[in-house]
Protein backbone atom coordinates (compact mmCIF):
# COMPACT_ATOMS: atom_id res chain seq x y z
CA UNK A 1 0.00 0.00 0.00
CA UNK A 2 1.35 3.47 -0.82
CA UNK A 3 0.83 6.73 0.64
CA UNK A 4 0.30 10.12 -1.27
CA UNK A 5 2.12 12.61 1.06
CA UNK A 6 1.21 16.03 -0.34
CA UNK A 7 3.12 18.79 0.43
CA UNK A 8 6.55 20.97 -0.10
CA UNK A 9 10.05 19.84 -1.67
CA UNK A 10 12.25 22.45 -0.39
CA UNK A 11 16.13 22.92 0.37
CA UNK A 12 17.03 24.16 3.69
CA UNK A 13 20.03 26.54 4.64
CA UNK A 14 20.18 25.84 8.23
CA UNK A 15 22.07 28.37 10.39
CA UNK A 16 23.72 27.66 13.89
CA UNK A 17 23.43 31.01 16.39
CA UNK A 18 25.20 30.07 19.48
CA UNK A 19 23.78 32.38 21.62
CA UNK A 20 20.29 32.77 22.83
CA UNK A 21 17.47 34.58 20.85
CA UNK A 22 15.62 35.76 24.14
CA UNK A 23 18.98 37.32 25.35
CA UNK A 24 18.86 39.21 22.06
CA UNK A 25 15.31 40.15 21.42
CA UNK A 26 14.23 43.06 23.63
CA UNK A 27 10.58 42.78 24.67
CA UNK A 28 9.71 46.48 25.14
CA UNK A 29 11.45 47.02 21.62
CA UNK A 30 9.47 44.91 19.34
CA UNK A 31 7.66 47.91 17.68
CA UNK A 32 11.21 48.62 15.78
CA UNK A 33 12.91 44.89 16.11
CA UNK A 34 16.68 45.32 14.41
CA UNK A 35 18.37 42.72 15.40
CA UNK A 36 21.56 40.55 13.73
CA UNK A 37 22.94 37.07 14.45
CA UNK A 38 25.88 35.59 13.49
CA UNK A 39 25.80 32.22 12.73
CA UNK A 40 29.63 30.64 12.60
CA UNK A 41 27.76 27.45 10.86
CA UNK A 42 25.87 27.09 7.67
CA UNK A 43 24.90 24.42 5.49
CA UNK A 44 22.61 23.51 2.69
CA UNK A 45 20.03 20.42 3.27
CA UNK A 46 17.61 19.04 1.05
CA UNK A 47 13.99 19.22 2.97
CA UNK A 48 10.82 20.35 2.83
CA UNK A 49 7.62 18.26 4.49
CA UNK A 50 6.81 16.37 1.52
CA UNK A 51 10.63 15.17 1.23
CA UNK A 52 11.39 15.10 4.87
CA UNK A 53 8.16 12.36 5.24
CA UNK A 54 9.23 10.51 2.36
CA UNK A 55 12.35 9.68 3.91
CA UNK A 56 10.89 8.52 6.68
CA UNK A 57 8.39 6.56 5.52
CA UNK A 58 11.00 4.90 3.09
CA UNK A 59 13.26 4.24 5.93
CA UNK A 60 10.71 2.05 7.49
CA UNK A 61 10.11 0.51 4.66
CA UNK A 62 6.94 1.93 3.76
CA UNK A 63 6.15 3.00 -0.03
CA UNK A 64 5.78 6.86 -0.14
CA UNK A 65 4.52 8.98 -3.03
CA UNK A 66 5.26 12.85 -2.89
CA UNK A 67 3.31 15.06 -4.95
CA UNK A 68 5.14 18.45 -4.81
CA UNK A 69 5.94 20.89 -7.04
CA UNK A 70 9.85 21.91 -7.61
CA UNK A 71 11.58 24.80 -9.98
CA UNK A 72 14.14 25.14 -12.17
CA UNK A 73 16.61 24.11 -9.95
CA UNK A 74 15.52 21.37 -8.68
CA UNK A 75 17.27 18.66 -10.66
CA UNK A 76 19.36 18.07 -8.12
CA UNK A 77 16.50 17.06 -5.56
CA UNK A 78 14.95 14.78 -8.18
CA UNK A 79 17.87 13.02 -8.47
CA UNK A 80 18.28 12.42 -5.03
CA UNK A 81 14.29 10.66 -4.72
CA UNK A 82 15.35 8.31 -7.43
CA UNK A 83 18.58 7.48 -6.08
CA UNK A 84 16.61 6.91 -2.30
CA UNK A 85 14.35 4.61 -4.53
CA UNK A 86 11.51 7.24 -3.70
CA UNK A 87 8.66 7.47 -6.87
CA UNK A 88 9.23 10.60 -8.50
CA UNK A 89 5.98 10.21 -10.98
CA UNK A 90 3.69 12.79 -8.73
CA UNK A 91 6.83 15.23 -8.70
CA UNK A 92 6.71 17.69 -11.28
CA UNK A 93 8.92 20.97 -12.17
CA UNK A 94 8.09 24.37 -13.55
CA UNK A 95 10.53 26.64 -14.94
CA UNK A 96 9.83 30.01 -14.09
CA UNK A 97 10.54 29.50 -10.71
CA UNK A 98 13.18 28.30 -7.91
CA UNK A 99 12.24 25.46 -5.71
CA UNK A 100 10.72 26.21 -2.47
CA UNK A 101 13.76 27.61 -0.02
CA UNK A 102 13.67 27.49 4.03
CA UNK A 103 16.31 29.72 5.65
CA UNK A 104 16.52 28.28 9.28
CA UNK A 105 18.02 29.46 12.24
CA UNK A 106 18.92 27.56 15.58
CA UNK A 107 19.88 28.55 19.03
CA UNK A 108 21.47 26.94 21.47
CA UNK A 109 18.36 26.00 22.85
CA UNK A 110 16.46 24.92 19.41
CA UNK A 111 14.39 27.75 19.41
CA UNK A 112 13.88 28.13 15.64
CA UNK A 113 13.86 31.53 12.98
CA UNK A 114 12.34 30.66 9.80
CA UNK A 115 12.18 32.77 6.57
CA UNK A 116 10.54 30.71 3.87
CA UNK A 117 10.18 31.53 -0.30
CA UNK A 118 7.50 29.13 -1.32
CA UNK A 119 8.60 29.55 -5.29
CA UNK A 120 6.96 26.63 -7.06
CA UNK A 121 5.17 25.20 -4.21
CA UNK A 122 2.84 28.53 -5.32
CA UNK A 123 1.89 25.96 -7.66
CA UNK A 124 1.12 22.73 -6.24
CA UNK A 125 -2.47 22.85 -7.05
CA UNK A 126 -1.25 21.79 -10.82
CA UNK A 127 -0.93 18.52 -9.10
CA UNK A 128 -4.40 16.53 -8.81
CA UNK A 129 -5.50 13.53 -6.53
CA UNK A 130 -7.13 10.72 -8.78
CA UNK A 131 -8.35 7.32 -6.86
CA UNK A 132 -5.72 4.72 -7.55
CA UNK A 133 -6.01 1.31 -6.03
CA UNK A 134 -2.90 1.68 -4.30
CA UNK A 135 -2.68 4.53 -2.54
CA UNK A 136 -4.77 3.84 0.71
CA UNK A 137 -3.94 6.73 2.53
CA UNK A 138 -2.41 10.05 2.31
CA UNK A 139 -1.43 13.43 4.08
CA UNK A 140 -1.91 17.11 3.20
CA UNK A 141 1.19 18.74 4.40
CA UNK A 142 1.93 22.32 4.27
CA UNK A 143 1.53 23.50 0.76
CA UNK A 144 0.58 26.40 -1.08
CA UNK A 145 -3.08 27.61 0.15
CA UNK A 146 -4.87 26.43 -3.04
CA UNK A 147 -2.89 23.19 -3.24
CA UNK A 148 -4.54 22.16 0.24
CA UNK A 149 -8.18 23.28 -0.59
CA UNK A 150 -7.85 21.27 -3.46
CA UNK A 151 -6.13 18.32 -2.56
CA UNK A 152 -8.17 17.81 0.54
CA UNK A 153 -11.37 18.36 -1.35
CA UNK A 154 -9.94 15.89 -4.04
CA UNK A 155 -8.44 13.17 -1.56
CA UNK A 156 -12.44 13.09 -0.15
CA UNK A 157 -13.75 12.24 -3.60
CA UNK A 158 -11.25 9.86 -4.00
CA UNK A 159 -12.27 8.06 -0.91
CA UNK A 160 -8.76 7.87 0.35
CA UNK A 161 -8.39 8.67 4.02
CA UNK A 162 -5.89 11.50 4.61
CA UNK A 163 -3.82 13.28 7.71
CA UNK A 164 -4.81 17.22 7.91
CA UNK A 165 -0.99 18.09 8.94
CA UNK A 166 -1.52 22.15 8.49
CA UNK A 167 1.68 23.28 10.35
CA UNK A 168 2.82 26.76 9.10
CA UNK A 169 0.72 26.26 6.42
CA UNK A 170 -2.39 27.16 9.18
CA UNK A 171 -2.37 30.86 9.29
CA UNK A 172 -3.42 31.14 5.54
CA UNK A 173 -6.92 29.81 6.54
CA UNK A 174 -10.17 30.91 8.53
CA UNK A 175 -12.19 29.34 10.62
CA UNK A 176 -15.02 27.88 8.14
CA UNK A 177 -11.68 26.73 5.91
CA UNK A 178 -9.99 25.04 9.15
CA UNK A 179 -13.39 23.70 9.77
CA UNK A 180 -13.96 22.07 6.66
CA UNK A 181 -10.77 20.10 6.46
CA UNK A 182 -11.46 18.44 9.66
CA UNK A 183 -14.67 17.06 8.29
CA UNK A 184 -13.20 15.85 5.40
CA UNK A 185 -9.91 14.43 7.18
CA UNK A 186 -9.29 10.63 9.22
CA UNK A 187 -7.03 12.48 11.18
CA UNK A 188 -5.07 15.53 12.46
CA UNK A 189 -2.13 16.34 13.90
CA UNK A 190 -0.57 19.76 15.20
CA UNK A 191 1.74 20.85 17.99
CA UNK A 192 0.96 22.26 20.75
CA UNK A 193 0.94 25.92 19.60
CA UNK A 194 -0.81 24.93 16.12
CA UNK A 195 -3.32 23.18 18.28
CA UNK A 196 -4.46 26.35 20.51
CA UNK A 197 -4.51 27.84 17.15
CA UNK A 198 -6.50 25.37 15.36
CA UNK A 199 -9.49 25.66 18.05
CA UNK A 200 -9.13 29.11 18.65
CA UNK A 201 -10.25 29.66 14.62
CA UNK A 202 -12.55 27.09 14.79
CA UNK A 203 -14.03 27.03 17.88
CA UNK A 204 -14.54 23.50 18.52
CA UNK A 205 -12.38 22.19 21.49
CA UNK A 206 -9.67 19.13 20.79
CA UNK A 207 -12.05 17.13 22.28
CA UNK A 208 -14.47 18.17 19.74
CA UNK A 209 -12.76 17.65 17.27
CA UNK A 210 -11.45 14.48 18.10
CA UNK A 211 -14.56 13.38 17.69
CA UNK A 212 -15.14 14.62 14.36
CA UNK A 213 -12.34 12.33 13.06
CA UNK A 214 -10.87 8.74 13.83
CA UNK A 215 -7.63 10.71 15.84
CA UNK A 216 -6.75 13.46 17.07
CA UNK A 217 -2.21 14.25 18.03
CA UNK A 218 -0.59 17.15 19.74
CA UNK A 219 3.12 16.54 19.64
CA UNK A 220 4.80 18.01 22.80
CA UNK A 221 8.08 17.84 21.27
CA UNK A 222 10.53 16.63 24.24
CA UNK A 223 6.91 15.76 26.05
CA UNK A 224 5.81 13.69 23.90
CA UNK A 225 2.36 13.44 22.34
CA UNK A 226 -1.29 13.83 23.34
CA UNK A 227 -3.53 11.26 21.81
CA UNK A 228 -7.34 11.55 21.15
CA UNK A 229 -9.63 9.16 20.32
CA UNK A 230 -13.16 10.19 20.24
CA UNK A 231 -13.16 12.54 23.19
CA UNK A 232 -10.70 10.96 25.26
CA UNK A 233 -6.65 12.27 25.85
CA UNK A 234 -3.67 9.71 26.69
CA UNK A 235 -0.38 10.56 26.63
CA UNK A 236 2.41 9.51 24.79
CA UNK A 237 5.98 9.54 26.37
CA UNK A 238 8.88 10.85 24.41
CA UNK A 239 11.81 8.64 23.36
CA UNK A 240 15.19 9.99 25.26
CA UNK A 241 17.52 10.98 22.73
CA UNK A 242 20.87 9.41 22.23
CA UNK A 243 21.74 13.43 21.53
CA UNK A 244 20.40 16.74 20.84
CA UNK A 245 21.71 18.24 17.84
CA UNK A 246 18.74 20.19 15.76
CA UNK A 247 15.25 19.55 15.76
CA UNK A 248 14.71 20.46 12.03
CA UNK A 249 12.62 17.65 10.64
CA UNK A 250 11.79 16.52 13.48
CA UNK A 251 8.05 16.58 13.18
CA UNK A 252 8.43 15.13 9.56
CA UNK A 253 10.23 12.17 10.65
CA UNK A 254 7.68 11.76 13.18
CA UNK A 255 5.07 11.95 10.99
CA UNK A 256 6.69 9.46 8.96
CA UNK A 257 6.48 6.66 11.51
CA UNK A 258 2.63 8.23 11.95
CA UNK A 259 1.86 6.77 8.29
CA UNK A 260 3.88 3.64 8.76
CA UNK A 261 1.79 3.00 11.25
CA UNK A 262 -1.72 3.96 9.61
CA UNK A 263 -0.49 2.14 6.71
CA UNK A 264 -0.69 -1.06 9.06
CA UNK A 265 -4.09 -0.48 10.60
CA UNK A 266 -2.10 0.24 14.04
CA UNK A 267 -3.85 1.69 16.58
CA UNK A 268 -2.94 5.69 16.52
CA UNK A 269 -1.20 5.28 20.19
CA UNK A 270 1.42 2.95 19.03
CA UNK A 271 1.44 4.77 15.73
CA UNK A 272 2.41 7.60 18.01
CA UNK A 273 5.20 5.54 20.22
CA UNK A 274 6.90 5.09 16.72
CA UNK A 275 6.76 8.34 15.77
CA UNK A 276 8.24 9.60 19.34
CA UNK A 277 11.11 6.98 18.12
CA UNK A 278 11.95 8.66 15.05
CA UNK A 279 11.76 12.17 16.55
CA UNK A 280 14.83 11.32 19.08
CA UNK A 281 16.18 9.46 16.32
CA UNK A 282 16.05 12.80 13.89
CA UNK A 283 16.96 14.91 16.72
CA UNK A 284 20.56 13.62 17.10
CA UNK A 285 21.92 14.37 13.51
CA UNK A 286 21.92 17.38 11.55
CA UNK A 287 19.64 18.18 8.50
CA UNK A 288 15.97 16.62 7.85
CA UNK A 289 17.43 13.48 6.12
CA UNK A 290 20.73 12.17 7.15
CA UNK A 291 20.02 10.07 9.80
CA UNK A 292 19.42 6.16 9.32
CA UNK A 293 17.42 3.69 11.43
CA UNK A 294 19.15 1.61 14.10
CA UNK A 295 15.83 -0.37 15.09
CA UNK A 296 13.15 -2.70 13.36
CA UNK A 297 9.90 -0.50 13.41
CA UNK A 298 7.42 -3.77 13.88
């Protein structure tokens, strides 16, 4: 069984600040914020949610399908799928644009900056979601606004059951929108601060909406997860890390073991213990994909 993980194909250039942002930031002067960091490290990752959950999902030996868009310079990222064994046949390119770019900043305490250019992912709604007998399941990662309208609307007719994963992607949409792709998800997952957010625009309480799907996560990042299941909270210990390097990608990796899980008609608590797994794997290497798995995921 495949999965159809819809969502961004990005690279990252992920910046090291050694210091502390709240030692930097000056409350009383956020009205004219001017602030500089330097940042001794800097590299260039491949990553974006789409890519970052492929990799996971093909490290556990599950059979992802990203549909994302990339630009004119992202050759290099399409040869890297192929040579990961990762379908490239819902990948497509456009040439008038670059490839979505993340510019990411870490502190010493993985606090997180994050400027993003969405380029091509602009337009990800190009892309369409046909039934195939194959693909079970699927996710709608963040993605450019009309991408996500469409594809969840399109995953519905379908009939395949999908993850609403909105992440940063959740400001761009009201209450009504937010609304309507709970009813037409199996499941959702947010953090914690996506999750005040979430009912805050819609009104409806996790509880709520727990019920309004088959399962509800909050990831808690070094706390774990929150599960619900029609109404009811249990909660999910973290894995200890072997180290803590950078959290970027974490979530994606978790969200990997998520649909691993799903794939198997687990029940969403030990999809969740996997996911915590691949989270404090992630966390002790640098970049969304360079880390390999040192345990058998059944």
């Amino acid at each position: 069984m495949a999965a159809l993980i819809c969502g961004s194909l990005a690279f990252d250039t992920i910046m090291t600040f050694e210091g502390r942002f709240a030692e930097q930031i000056l409350p009383d002067q956020l009205h004219i914020l001017n602030v500089s960091f330097l940042v001794p490290s800097l590299r260039r990752d491949f990553g974006g949610c789409a890519g970052n959950i492929a990799y996971s999902l093909q490290l556990l030996g599950g059979t992802p399908l990203p549909m994302a868009m990339l630009g004119s310079d992202g050759s290099e990222y399409l040869e890297r799928l192929k040579a990961l064994g990762i379908s490239t046949e819902y990948v497509r390119q456009v040439t008038d644009m670059f490839t979505a770019q993340a510019m990411i900043m870490n502190d010493r305490d993985n606090n997180q900056i994050t400027a993003f250019h969405p380029g091509a992912m602009q337009q990800a709604h190009a892309n369409r979601i046909v039934a195939r007998e194959d693909i079970r399941l699927g996710i709608l990662a963040p993605d450019g606004r009309e991408a996500m309208l469409q594809h969840a609307e399109q995953f519905h007719a379908a009939g395949i059951p999908f993850v609403f994963d909105p992440g940063q992607g959740l400001p761009m949409f009201n209450g009504e929108e937010l609304t309507r792709f709970v009813d037409l998800a199996s499941w959702v997952v947010v953090n914690d601060y996506e999750g005040k957010m979430l009912s805050q625009r819609t009104g409806l309480s996790l509880a709520e909406m727990s019920q309004r799907v088959r399962g509800l996560v909050v990831t808690l990042a070094a706390e774990g997860c929150e599960v619900w299941v029609k109404g009811e909270r249990q909660h999910v210990p973290s894995v200890k890390p072997a180290a803590v390097i950078e959290p970027t990608g974490c979530g994606d990796a978790w969200r990997g073991g998520l649909l691993y899980g799903l794939e198997r008609g687990w029940p969403l608590e030990r999809c969740a213990q996997l996911g915590n797994r691949l989270g404090a794997l992630k966390i002790a290497h640098r970049g969304p994909q360079n880390y390999t798995l040192d345990f058998t995921p059944d």
